[in-house]
N, C-alpha and C. Protein backbone atom coordinates (compact mmCIF):
# COMPACT_ATOMS: atom_id res chain seq x y z
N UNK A 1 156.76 15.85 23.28
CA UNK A 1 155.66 14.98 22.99
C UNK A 1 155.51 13.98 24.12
N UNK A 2 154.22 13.94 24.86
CA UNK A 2 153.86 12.53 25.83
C UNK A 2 153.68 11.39 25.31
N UNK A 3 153.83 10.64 25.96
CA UNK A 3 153.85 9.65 25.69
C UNK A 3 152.76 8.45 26.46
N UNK A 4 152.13 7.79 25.93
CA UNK A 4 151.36 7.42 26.77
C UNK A 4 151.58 5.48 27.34
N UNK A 5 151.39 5.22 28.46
CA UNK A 5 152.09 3.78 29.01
C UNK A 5 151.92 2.88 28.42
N UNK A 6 150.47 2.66 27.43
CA UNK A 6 150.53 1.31 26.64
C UNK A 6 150.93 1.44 25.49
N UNK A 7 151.31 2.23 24.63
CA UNK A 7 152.08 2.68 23.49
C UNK A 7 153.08 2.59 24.01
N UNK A 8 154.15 2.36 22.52
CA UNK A 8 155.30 2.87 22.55
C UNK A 8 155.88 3.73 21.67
N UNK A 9 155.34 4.38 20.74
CA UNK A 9 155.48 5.25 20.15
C UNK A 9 155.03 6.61 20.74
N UNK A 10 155.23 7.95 19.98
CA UNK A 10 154.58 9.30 20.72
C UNK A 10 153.44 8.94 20.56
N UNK A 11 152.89 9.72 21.41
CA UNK A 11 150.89 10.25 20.96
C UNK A 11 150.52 11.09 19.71
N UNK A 12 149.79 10.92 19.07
CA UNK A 12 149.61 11.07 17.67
C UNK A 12 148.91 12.72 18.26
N UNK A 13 149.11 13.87 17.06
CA UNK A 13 148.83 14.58 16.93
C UNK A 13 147.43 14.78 16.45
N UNK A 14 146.76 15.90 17.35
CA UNK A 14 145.49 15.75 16.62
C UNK A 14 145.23 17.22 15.70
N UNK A 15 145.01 16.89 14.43
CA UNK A 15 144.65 18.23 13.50
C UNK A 15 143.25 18.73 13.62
N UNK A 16 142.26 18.02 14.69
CA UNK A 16 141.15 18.85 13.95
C UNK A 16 141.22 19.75 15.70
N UNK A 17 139.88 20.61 15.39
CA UNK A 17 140.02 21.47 16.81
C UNK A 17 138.64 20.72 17.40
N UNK A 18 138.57 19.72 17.33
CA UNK A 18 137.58 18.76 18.10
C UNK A 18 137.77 19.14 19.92
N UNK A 19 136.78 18.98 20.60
CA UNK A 19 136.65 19.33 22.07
C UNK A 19 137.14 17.64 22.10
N UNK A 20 137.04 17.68 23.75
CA UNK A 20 137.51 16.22 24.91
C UNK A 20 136.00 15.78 24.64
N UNK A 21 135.74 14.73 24.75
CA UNK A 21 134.89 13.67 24.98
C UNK A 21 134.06 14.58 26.44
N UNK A 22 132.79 14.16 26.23
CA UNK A 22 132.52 14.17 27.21
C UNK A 22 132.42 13.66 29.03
N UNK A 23 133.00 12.16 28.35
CA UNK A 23 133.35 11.22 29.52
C UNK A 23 134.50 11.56 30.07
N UNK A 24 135.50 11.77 29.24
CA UNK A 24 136.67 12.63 29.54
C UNK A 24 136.91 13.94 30.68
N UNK A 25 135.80 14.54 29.63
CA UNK A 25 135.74 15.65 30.60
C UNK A 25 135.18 15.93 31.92
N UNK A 26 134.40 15.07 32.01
CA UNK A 26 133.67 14.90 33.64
C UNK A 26 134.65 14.17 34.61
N UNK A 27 135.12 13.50 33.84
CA UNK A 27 136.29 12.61 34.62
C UNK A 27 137.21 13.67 35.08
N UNK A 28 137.83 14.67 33.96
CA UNK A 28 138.53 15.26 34.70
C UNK A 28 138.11 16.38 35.56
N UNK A 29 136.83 17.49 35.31
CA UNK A 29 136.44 18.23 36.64
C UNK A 29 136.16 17.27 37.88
N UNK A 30 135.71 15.79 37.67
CA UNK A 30 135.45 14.98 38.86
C UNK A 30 137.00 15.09 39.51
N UNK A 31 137.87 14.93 39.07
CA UNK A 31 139.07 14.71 39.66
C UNK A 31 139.66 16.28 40.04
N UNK A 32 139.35 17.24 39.83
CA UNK A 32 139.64 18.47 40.26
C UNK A 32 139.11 18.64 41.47
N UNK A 33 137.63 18.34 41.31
CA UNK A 33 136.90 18.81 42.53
C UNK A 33 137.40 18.12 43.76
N UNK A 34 137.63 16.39 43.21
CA UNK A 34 137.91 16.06 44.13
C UNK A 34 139.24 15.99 45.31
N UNK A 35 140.04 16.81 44.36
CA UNK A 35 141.34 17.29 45.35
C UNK A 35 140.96 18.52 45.88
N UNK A 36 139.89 19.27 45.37
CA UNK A 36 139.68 20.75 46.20
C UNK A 36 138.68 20.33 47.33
N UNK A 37 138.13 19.13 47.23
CA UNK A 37 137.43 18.65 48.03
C UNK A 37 138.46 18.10 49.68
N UNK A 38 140.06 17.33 49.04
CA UNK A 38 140.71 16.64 49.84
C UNK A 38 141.44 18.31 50.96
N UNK A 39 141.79 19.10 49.91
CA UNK A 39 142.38 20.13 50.29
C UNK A 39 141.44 21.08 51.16
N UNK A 40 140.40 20.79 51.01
CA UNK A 40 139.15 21.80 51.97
C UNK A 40 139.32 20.68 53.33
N UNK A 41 139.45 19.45 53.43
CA UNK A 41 139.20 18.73 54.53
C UNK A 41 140.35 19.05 55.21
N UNK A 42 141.79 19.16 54.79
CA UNK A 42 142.53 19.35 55.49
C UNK A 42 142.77 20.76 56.20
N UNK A 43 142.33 21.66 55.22
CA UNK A 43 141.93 22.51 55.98
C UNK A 43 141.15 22.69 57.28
N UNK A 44 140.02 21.49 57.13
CA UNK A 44 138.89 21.76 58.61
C UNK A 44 140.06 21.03 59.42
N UNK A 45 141.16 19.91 58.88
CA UNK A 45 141.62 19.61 60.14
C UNK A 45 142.67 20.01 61.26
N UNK A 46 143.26 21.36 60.17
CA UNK A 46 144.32 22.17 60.35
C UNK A 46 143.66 22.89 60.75
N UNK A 47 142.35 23.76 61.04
CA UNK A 47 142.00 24.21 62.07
C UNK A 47 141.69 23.75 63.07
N UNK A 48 140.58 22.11 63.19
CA UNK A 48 140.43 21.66 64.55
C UNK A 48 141.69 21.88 65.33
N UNK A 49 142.87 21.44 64.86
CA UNK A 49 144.45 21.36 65.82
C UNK A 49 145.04 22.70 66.17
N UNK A 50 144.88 23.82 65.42
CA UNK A 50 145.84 24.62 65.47
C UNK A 50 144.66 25.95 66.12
N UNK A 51 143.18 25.69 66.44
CA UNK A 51 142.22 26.48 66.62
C UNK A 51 142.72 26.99 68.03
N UNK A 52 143.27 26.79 69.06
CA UNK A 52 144.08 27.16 70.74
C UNK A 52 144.58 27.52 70.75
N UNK A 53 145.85 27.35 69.89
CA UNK A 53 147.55 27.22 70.22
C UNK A 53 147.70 28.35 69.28
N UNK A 54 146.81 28.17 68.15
CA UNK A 54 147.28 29.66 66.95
C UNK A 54 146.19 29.85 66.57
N UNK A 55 145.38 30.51 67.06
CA UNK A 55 144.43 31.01 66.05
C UNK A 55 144.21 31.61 64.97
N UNK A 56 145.57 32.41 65.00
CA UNK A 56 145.22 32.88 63.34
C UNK A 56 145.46 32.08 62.24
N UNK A 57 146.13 30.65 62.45
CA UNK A 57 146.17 29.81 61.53
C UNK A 57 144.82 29.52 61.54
N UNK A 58 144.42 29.13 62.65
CA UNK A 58 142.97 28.24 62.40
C UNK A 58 141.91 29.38 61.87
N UNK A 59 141.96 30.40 61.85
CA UNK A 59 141.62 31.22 61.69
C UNK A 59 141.16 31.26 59.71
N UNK A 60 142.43 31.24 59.19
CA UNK A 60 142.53 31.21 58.19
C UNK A 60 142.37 29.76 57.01
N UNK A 61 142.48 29.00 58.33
CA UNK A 61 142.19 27.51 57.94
C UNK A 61 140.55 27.37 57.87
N UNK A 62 140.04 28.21 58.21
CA UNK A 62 138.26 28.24 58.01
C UNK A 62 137.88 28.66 57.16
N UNK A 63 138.77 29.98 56.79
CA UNK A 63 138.72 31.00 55.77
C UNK A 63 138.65 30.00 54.53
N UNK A 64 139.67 28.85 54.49
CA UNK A 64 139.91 28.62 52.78
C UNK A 64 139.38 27.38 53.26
N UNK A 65 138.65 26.91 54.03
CA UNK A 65 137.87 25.82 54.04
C UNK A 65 136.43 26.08 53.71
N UNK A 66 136.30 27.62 54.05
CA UNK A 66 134.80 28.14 53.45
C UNK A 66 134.66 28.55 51.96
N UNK A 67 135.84 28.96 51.72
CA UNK A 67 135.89 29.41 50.56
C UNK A 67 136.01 28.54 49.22
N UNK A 68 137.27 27.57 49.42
CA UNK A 68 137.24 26.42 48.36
C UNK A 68 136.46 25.66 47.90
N UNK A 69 135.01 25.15 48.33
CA UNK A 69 133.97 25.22 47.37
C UNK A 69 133.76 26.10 46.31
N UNK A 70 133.59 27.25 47.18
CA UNK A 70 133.29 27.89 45.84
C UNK A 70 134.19 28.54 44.49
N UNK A 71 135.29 28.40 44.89
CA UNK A 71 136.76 28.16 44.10
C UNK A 71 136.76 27.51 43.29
N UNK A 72 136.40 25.92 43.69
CA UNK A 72 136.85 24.98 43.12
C UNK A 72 135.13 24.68 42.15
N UNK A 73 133.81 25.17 42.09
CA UNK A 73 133.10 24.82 41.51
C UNK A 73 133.66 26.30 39.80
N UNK A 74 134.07 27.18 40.75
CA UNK A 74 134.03 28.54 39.57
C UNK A 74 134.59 28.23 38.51
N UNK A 75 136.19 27.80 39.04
CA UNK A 75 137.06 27.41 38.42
C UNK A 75 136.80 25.67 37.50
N UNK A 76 136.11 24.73 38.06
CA UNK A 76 135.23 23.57 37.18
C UNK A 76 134.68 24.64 35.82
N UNK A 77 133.92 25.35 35.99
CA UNK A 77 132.95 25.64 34.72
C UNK A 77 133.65 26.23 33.97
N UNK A 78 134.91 27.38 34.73
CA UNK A 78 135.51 27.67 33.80
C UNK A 78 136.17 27.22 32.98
N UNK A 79 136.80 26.31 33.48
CA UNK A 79 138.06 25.12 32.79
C UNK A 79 136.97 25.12 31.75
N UNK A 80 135.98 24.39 31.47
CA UNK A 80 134.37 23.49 30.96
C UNK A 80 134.39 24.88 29.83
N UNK A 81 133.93 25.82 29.83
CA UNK A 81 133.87 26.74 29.26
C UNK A 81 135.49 26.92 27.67
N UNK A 82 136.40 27.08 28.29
CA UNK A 82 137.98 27.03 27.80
C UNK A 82 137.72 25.52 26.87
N UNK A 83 137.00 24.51 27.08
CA UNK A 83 137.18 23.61 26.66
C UNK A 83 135.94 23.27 25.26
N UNK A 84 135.17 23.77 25.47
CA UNK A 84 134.15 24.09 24.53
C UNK A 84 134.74 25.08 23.31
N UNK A 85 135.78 26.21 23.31
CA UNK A 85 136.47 26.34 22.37
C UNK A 85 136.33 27.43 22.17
N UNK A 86 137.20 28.31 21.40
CA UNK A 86 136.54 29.63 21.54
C UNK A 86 135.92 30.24 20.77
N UNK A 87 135.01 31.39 20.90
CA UNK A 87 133.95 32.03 20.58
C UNK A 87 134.47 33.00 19.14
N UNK A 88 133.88 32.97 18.02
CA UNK A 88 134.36 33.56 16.95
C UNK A 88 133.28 34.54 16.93
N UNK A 89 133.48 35.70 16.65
CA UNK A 89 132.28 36.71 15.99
C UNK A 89 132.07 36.42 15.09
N UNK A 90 130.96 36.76 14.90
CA UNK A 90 129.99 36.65 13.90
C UNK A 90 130.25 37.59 12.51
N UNK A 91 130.32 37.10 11.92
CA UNK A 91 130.82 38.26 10.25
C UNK A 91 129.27 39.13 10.17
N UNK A 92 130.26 39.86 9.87
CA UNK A 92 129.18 41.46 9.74
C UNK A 92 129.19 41.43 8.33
N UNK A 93 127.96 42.01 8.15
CA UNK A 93 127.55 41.97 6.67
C UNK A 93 128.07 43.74 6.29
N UNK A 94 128.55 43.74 5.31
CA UNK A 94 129.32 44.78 4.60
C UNK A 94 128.17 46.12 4.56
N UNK A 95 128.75 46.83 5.06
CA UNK A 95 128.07 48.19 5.01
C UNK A 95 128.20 49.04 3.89
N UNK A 96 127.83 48.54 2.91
CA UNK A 96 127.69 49.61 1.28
C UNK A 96 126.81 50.21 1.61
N UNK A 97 127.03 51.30 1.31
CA UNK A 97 125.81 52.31 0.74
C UNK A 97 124.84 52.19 0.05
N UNK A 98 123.28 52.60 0.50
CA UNK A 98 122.59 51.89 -0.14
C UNK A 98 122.41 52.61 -1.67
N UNK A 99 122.10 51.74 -2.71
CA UNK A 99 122.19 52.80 -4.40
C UNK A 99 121.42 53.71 -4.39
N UNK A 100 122.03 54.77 -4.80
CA UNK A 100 121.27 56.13 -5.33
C UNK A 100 120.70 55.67 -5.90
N UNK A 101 119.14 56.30 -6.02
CA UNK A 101 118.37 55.97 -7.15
C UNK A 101 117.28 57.44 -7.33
N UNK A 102 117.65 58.00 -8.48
CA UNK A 102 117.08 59.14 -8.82
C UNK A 102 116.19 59.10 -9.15
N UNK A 103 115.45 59.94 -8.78
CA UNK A 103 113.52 59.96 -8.81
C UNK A 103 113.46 61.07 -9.75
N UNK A 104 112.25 60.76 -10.96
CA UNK A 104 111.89 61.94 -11.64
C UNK A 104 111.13 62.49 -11.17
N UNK A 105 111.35 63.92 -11.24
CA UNK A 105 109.83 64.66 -10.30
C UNK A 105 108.52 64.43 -11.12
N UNK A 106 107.36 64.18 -10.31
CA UNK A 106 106.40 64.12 -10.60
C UNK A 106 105.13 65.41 -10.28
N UNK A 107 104.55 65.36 -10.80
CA UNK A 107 102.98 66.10 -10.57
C UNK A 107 102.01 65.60 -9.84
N UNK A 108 101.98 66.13 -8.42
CA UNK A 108 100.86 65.17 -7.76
C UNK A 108 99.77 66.48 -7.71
N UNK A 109 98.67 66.10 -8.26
CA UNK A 109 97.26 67.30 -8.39
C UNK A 109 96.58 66.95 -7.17
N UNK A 110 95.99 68.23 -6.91
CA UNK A 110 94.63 67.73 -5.35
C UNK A 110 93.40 67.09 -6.09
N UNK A 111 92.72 66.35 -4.96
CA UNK A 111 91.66 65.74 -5.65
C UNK A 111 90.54 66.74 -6.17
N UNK A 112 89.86 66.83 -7.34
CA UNK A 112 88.71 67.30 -7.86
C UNK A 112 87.41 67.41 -6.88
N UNK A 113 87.87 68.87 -6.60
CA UNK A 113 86.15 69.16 -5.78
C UNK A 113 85.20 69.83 -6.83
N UNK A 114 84.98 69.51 -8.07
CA UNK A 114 84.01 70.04 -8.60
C UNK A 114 82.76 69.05 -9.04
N UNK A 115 83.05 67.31 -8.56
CA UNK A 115 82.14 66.63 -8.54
C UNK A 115 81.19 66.71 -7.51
N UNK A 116 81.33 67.43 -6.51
CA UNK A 116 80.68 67.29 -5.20
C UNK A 116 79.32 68.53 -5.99
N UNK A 117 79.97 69.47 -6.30
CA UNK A 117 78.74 70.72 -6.56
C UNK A 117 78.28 70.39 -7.90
């Protein structure tokens, strides 16, 4: 159990399956992005230095400096997604058979052509 700094007791358990706050939650993709943001810069700077002397570092230091945007936005929505809760199917309505229902035969006659003549 965590504990949190201005308490001194545990953190109370929560029973319902309630989502994060929304303020919460922006706060925390804000704070994701913004280390994939810190980690993409060091990347551009680990290539400026190492772009002469080693290229295949710098090489690869472009690679995940191009790429971690789009990493780090995929992985935001997904988290966002996981956090919205998960998806239950939908109850299917019971497939009975529909009732027999026995028909008495009937007599269907053609229409009377002897009014015409």
């Amino acid at each position: 159990m965590s504990t949190t700094p201005w308490r001194r007791g545990p953190r109370a358990k929560s029973i319902t399956r309630a989502r994060t706050g929304l303020t919460e939650d922006l706060h925390n993709r804000q704070r994701r992005y913004l280390t994939a943001m810190l980690i993409r810069t060091a990347c551009v700077i680990l290539m400026a230095l190492t772009w002469h002397r080693w290229p295949v570092v710098g090489v690869c230091a472009l690679a995940g400096a191009a790429l971690i945007p789009y990493i780090a936005v995929v992985l935001a929505q997904a988290h966002w997604r996981q956090q919205r809760g998960p998806r239950h199917t939908p109850a299917q309505p019971r497939q009975d058979p529909a009732p027999h229902v026995i028909l008495e035969p009937t007599l269907i006659l053609p229409p009377d052509n002897d009014k015409a003549a």
